[in-house]
C-alpha atoms as a PDB file:
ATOM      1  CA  UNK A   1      -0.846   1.511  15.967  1.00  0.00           C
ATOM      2  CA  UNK A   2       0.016  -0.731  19.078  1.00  0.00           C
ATOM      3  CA  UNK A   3       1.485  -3.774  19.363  1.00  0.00           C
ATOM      4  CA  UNK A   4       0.582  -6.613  21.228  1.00  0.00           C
ATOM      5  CA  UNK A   5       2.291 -10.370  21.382  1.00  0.00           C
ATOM      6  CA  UNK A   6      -0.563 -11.681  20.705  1.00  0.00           C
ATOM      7  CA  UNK A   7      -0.996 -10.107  16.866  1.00  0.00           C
ATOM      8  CA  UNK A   8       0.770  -9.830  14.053  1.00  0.00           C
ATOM      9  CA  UNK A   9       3.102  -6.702  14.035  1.00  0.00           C
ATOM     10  CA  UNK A  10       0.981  -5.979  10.808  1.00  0.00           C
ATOM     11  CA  UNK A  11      -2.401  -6.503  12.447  1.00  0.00           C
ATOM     12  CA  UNK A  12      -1.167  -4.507  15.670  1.00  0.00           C
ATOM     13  CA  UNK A  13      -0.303  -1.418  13.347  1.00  0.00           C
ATOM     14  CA  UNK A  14      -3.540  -1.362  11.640  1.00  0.00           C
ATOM     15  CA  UNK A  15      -5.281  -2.006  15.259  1.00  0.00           C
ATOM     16  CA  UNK A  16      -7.976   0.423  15.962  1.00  0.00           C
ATOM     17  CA  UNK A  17     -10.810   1.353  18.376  1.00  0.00           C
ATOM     18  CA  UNK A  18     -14.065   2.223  17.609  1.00  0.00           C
ATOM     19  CA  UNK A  19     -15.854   5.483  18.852  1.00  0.00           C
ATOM     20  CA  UNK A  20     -19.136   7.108  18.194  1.00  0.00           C
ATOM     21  CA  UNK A  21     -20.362   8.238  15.110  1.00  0.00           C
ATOM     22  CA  UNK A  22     -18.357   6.375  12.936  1.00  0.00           C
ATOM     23  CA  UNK A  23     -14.870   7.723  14.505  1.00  0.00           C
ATOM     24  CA  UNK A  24     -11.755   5.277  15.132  1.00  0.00           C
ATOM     25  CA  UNK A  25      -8.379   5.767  17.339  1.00  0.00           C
ATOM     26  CA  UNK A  26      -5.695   4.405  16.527  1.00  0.00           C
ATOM     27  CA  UNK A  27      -1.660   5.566  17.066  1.00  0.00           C
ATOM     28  CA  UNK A  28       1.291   5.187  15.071  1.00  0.00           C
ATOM     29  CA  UNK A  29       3.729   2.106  15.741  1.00  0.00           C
ATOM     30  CA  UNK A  30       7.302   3.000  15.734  1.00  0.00           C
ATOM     31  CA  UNK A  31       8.362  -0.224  13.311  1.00  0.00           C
ATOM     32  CA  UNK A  32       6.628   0.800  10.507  1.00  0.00           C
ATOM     33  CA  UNK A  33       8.052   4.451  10.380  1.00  0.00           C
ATOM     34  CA  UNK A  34       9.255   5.885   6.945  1.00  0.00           C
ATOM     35  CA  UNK A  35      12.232   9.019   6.949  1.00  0.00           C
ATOM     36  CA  UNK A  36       9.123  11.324   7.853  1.00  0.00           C
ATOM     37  CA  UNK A  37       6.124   9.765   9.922  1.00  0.00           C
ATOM     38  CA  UNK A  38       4.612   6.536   9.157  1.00  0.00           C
ATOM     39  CA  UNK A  39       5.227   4.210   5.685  1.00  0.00           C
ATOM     40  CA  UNK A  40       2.509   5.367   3.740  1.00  0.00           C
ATOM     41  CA  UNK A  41       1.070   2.032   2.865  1.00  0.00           C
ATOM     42  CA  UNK A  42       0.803   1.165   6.606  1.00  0.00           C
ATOM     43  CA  UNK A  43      -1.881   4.341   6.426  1.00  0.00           C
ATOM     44  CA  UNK A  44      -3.404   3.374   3.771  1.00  0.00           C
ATOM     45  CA  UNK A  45      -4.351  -0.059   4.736  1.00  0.00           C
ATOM     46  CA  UNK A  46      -5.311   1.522   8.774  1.00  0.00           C
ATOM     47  CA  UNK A  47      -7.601   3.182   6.612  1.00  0.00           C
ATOM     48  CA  UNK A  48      -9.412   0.848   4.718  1.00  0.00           C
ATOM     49  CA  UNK A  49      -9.374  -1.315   8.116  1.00  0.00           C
ATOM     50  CA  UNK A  50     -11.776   1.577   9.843  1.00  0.00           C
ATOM     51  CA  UNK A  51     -14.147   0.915   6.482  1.00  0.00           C
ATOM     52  CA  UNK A  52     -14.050  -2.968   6.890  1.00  0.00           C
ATOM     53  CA  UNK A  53     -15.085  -2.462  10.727  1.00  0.00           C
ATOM     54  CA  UNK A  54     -17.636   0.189  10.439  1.00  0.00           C
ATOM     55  CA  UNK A  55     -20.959  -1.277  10.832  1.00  0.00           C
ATOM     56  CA  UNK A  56     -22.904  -0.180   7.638  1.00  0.00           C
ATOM     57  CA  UNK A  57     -20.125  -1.539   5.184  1.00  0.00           C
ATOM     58  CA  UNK A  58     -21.414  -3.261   1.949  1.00  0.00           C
ATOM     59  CA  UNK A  59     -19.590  -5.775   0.388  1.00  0.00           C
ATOM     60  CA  UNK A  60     -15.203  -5.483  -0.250  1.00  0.00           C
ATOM     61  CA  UNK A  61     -12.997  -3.160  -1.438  1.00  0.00           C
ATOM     62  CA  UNK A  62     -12.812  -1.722  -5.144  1.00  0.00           C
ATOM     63  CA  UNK A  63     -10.809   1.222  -5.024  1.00  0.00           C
ATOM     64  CA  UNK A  64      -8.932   3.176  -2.757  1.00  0.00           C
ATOM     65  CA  UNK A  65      -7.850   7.083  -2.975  1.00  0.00           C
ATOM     66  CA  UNK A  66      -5.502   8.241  -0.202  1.00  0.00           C
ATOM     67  CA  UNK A  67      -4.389  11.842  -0.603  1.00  0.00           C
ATOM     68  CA  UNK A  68      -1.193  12.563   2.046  1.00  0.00           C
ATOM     69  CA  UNK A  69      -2.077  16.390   2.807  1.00  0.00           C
ATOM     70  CA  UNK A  70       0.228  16.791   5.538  1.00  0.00           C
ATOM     71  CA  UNK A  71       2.810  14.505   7.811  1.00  0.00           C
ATOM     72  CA  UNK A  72       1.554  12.150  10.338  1.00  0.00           C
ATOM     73  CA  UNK A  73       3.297  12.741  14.066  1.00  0.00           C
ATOM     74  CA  UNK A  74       4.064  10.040  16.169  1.00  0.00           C
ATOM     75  CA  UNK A  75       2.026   9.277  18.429  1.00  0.00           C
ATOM     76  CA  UNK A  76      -2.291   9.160  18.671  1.00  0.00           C
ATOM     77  CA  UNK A  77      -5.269   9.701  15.432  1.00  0.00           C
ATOM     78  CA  UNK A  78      -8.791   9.743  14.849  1.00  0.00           C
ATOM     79  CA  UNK A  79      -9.992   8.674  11.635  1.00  0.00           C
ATOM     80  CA  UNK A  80     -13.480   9.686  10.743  1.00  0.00           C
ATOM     81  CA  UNK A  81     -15.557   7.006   8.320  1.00  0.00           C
ATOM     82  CA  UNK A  82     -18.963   8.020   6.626  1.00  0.00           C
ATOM     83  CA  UNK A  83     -20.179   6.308   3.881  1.00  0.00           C
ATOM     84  CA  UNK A  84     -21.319   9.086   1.221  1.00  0.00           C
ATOM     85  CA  UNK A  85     -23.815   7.349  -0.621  1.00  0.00           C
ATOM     86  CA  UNK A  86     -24.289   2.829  -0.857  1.00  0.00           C
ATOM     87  CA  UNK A  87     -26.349   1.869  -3.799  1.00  0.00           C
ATOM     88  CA  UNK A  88     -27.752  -1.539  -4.269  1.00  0.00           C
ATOM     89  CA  UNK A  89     -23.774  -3.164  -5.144  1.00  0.00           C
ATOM     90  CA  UNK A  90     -21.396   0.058  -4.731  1.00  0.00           C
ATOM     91  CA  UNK A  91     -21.057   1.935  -1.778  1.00  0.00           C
ATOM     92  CA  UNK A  92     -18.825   5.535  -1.143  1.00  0.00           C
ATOM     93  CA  UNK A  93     -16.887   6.299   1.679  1.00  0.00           C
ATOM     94  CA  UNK A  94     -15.116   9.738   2.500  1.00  0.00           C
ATOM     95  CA  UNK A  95     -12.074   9.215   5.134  1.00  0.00           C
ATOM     96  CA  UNK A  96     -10.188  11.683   7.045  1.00  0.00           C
ATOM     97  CA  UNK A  97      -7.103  11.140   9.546  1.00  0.00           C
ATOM     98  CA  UNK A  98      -6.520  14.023  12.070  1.00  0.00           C
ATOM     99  CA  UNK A  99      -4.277  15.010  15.026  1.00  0.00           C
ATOM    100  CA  UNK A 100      -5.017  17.335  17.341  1.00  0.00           C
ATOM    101  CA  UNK A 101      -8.008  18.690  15.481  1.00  0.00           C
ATOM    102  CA  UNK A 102      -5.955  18.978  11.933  1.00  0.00           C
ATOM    103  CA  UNK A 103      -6.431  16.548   9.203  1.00  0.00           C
ATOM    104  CA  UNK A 104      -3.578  15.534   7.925  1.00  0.00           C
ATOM    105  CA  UNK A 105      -4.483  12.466   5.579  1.00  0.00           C
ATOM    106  CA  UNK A 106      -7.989  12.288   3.573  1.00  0.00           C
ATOM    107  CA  UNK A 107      -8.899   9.396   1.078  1.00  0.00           C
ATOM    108  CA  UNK A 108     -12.254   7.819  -0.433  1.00  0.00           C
ATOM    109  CA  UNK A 109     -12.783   4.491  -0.773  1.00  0.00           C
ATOM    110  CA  UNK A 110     -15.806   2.738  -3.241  1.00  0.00           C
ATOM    111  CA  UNK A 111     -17.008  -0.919  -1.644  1.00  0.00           C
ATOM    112  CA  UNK A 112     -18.841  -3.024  -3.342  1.00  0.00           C
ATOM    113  CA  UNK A 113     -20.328  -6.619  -4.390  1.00  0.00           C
ATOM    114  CA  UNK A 114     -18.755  -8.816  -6.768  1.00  0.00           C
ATOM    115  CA  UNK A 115     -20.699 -10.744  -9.780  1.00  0.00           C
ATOM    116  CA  UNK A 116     -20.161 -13.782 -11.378  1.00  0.00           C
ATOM    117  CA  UNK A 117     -20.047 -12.041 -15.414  1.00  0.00           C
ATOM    118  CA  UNK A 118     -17.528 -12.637 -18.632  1.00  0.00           C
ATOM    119  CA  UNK A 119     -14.071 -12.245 -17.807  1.00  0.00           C
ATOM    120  CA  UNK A 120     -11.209 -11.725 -19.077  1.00  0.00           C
ATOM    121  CA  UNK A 121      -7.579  -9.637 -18.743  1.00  0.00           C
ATOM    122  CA  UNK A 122      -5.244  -8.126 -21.428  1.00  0.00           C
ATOM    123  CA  UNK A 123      -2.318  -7.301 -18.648  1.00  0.00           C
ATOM    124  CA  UNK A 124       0.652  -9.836 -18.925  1.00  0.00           C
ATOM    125  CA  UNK A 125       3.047 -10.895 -15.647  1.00  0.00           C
ATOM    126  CA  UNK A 126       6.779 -10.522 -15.970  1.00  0.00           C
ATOM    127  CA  UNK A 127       8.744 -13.758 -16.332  1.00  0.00           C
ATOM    128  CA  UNK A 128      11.234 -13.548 -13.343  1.00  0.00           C
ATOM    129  CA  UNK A 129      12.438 -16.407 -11.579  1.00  0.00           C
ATOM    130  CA  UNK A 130      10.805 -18.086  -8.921  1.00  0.00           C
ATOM    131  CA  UNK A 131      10.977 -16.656  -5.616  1.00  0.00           C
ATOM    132  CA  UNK A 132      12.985 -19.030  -3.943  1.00  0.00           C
ATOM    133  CA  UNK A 133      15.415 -18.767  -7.210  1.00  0.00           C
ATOM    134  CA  UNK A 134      16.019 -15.101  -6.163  1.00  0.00           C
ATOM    135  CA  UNK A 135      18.435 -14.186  -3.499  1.00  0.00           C
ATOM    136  CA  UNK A 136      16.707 -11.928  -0.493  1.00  0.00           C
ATOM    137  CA  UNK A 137      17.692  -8.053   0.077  1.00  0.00           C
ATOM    138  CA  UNK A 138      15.835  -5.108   0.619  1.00  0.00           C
ATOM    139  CA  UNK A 139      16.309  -1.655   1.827  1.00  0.00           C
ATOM    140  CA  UNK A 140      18.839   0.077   4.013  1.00  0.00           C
ATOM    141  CA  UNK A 141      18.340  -0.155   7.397  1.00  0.00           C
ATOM    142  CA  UNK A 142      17.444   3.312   8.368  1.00  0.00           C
ATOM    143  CA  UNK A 143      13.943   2.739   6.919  1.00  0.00           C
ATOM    144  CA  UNK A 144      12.289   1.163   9.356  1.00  0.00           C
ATOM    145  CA  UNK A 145       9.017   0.019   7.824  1.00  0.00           C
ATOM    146  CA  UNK A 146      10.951  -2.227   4.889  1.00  0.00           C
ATOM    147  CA  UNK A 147      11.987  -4.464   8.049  1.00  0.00           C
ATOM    148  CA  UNK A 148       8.409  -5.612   8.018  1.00  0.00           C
ATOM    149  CA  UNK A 149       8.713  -7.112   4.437  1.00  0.00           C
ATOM    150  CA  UNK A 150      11.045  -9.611   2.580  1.00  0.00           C
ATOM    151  CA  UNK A 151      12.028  -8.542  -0.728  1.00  0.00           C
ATOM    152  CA  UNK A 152      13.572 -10.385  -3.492  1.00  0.00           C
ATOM    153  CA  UNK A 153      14.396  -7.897  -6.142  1.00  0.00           C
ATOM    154  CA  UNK A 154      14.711  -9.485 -10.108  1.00  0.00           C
ATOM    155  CA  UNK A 155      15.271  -6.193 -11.501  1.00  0.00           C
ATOM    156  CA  UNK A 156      15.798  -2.551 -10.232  1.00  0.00           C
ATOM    157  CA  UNK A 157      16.796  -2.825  -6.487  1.00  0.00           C
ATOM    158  CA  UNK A 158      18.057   0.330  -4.753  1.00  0.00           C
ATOM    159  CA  UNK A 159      20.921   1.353  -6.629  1.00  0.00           C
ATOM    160  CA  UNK A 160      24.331   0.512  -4.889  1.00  0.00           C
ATOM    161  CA  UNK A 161      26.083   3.811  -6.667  1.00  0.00           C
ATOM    162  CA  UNK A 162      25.435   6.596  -7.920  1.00  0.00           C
ATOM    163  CA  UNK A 163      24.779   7.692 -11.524  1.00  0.00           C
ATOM    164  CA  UNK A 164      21.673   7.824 -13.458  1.00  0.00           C
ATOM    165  CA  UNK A 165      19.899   4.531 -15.103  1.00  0.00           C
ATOM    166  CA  UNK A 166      18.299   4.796 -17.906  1.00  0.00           C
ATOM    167  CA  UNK A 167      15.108   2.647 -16.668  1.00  0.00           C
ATOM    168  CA  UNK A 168      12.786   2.958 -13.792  1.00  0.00           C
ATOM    169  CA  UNK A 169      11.723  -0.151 -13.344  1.00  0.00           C
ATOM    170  CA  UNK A 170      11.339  -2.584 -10.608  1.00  0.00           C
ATOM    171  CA  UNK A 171      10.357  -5.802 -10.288  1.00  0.00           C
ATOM    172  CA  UNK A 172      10.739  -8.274  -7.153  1.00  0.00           C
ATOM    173  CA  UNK A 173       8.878 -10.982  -5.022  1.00  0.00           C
ATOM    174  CA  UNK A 174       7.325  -9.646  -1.604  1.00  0.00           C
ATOM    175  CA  UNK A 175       5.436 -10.652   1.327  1.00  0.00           C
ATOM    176  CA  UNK A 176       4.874  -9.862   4.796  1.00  0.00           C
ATOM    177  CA  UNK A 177       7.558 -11.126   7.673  1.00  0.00           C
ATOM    178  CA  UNK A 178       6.911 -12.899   9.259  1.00  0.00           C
ATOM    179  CA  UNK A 179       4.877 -14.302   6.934  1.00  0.00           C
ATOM    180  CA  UNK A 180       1.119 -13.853   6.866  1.00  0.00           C
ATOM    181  CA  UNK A 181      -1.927 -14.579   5.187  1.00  0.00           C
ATOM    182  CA  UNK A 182      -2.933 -12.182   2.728  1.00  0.00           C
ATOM    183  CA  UNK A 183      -5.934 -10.177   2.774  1.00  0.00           C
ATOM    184  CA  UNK A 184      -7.369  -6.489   1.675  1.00  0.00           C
ATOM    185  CA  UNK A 185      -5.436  -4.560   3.967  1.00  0.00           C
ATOM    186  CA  UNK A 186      -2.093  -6.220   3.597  1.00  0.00           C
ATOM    187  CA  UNK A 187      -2.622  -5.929  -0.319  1.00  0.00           C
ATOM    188  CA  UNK A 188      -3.377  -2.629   0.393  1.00  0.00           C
ATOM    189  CA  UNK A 189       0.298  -1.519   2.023  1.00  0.00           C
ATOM    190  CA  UNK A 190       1.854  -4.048  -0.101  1.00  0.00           C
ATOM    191  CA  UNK A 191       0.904  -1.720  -3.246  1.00  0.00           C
ATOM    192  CA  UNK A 192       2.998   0.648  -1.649  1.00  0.00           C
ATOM    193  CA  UNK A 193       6.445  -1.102  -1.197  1.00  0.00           C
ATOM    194  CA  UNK A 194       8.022   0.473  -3.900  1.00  0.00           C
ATOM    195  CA  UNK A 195      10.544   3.066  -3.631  1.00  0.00           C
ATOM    196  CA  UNK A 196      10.499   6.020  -5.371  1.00  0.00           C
ATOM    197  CA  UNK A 197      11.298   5.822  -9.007  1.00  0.00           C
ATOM    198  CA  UNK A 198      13.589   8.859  -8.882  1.00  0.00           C
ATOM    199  CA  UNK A 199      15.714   7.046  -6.874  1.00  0.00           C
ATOM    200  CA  UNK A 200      16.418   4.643  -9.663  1.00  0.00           C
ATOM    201  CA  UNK A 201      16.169   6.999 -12.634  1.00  0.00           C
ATOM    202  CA  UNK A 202      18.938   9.415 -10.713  1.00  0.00           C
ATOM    203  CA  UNK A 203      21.000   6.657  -8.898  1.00  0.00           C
ATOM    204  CA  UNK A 204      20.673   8.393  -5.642  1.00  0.00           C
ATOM    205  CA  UNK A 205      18.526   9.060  -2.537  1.00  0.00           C
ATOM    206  CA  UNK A 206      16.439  12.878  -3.147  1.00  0.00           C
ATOM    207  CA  UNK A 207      13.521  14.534  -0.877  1.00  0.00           C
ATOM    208  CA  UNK A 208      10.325  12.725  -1.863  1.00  0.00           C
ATOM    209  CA  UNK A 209       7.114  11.903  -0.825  1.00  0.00           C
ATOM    210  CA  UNK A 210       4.263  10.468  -2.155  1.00  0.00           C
ATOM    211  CA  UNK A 211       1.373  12.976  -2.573  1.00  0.00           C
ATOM    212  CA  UNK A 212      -1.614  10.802  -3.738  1.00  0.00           C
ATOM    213  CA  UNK A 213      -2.366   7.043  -4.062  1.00  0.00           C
ATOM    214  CA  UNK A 214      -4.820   5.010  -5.772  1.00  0.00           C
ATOM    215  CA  UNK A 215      -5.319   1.160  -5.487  1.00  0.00           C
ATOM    216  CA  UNK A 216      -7.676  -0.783  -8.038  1.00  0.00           C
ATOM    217  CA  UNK A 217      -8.470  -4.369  -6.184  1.00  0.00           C
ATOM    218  CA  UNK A 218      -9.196  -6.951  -9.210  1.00  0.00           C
ATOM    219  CA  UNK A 219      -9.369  -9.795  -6.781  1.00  0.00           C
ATOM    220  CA  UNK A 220     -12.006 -11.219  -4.127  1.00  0.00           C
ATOM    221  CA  UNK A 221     -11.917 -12.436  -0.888  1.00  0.00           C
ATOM    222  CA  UNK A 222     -11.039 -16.051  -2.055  1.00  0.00           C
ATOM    223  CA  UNK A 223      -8.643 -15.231  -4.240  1.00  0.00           C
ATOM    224  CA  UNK A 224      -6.793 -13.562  -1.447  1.00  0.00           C
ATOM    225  CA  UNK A 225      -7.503 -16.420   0.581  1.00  0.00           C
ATOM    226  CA  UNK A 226      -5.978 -18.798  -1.728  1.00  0.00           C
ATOM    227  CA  UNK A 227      -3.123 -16.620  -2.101  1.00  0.00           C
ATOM    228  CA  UNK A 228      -2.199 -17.476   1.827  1.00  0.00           C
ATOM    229  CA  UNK A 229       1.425 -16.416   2.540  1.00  0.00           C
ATOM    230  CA  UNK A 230       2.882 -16.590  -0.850  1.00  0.00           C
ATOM    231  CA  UNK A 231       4.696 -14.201  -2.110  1.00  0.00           C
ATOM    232  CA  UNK A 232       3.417 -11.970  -4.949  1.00  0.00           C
ATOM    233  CA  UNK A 233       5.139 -10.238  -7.998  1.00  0.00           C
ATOM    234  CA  UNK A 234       5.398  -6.601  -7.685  1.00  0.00           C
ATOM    235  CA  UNK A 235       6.381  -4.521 -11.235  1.00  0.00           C
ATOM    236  CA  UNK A 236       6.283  -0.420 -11.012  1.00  0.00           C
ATOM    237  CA  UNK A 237       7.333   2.180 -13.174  1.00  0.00           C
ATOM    238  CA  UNK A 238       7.422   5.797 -14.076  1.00  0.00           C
ATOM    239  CA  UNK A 239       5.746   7.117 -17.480  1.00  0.00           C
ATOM    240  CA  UNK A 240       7.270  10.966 -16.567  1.00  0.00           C
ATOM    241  CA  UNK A 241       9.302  13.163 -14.047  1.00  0.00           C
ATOM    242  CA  UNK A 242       8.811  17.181 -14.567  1.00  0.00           C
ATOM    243  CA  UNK A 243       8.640  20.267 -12.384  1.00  0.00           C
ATOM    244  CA  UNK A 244       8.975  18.299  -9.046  1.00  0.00           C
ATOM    245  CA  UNK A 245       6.387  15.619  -9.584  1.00  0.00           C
ATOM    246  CA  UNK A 246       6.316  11.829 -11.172  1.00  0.00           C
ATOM    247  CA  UNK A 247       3.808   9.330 -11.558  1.00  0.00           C
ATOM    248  CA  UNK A 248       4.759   5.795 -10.191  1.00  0.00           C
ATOM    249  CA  UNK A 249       2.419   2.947 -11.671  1.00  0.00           C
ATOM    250  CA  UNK A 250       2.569  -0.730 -10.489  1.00  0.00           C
ATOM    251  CA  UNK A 251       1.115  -3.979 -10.583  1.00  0.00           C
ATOM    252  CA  UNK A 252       0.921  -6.922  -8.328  1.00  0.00           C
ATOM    253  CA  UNK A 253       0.281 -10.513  -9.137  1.00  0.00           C
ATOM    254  CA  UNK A 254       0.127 -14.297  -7.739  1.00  0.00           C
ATOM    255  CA  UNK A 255       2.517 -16.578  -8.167  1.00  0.00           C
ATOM    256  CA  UNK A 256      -0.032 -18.589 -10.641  1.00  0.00           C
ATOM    257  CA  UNK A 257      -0.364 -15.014 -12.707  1.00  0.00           C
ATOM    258  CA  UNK A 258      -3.723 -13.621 -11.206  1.00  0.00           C
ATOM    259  CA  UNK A 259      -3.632  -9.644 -10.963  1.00  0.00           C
ATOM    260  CA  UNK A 260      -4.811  -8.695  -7.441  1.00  0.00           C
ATOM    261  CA  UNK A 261      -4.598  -4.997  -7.518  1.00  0.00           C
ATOM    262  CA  UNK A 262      -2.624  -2.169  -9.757  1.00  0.00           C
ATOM    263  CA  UNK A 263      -2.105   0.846  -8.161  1.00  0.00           C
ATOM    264  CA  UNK A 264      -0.798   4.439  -9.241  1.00  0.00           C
ATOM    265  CA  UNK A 265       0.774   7.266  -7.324  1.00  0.00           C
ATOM    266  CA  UNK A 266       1.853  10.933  -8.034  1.00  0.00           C
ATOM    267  CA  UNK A 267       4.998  11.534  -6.336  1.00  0.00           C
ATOM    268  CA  UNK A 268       6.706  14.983  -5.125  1.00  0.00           C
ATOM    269  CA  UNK A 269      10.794  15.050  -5.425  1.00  0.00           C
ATOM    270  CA  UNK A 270      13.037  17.791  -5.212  1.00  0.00           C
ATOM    271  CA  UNK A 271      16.392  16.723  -7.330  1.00  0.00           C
END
């Protein structure tokens, strides 16, 4: 994904071309590159960009499915958009990222239209300080894409030594940076900030990747809007680690305690 002066690095990484037939091109942008190929949010929101700038989309984003299948080379993609099946408020979309002819990266994605109806939620924010009560840090340098975020960890930063902990949680306050106005596709790689829990639990950097992601969005278009260039609360966790594989749940929220999305991953480790 290029970059241009004129954008944000975000919105240059996420920049893509339309084809025919529903195809995109896009390429990979060298700040937003993980240990092996691109941060994985970074896809996932280039993704749901193609959706929000195919022609026959209906409505905003409900829930995203990205399943990593193989890695990502630098360099140029093609990601191919169809929508499956759009009903009179939900719409399905089947995605698939290739190089060369091989698809490394395939998600689905539901769209839809929001109604006004009862409302209510049962999920409670953490109490943390306030973000500027929380001293910045983040992630060692060598991981390129975390450059592109400022993180202000309340609980559960990268451990500093080794040994395990008995907890895998983390909480912090993130954004963009610079800073930048939220909307679907930032949420979208923001719900995938969080290190892997193994990391925590063992007290030490292992081999892993994530394998598949969801993202629920619980918000709407103005709620994003309002949100501007806060920062929001991130919390994620890990319910189980056996034979190579963990889960890795997570929530994020607005300063004022609205839930925009929860998201949940299985992850592959070797330790």
């Amino acid at each position: 994904m290029t970059t241009t002066d004129a954008l944000h690095p975000f919105d240059a990484a996420i920049a893509l071309t339309a084809e025919a037939d529903g195809r995109f091109h896009g390429k990979t942008a060298p700040a937003y590159a993980n240990m092996v190929g691109p941060f994985g949010g970074i896809t996932s929101a280039t993704l749901l960009r193609a959706i929000e700038q195919h022609p026959e989309r209906l409505g905003d984003p409900l829930s995203l499915t990205v399943n990593f299948a193989g890695p990502i080379a630098d360099g140029d993609f093609e990601i191919a958009v169809r929508p499956a099946r759009t009903n009179r408020t939900t719409q399905h979309w089947v995605i698939e990222l290739s190089q060369g002819g091989v698809v490394t990266t395939t998600a689905t994605a539901v769209f839809g239209i929001r109604r006004d109806t009862w409302a209510d939620g049962e999920a409670t924010m953490p109490v943390v300080p306030a973000p500027e009560d929380v001293e910045r840090s983040g992630f060692p340098d060598f991981i390129s894409w975390a450059g592109n975020y400022e993180m202000r960890f309340t609980e559960g930063a990268i451990p500093e030594k080794e040994g395990e902990n008995p907890d895998s949680t983390t909480t912090m306050w993130v954004r963009d940076t610079p800073a930048r106005p939220l909307d679907f596709a930032s949420l979208t790689s923001l719900c995938d900030v969080f290190y892997p829990r193994v990391f925590l639990r063992m007290g030490t950097y292992l081999p892993a990747g994530t394998v598949s992601l969801t993202i629920y969005f619980h918000a709407d278009a103005a709620e994003l809007a309002a949100q501007g260039t806060d920062p929001l609360l991130g919390t994620a966790s890990s319910a189980r680690f056996s034979r190579g594989y963990f889960d890795q749940s997570a929530q994020l929220w607005s300063r004022t305690g609205t839930l925009l999305a929860t998201t949940h991953q299985i992850v592959y480790f070797k330790g």
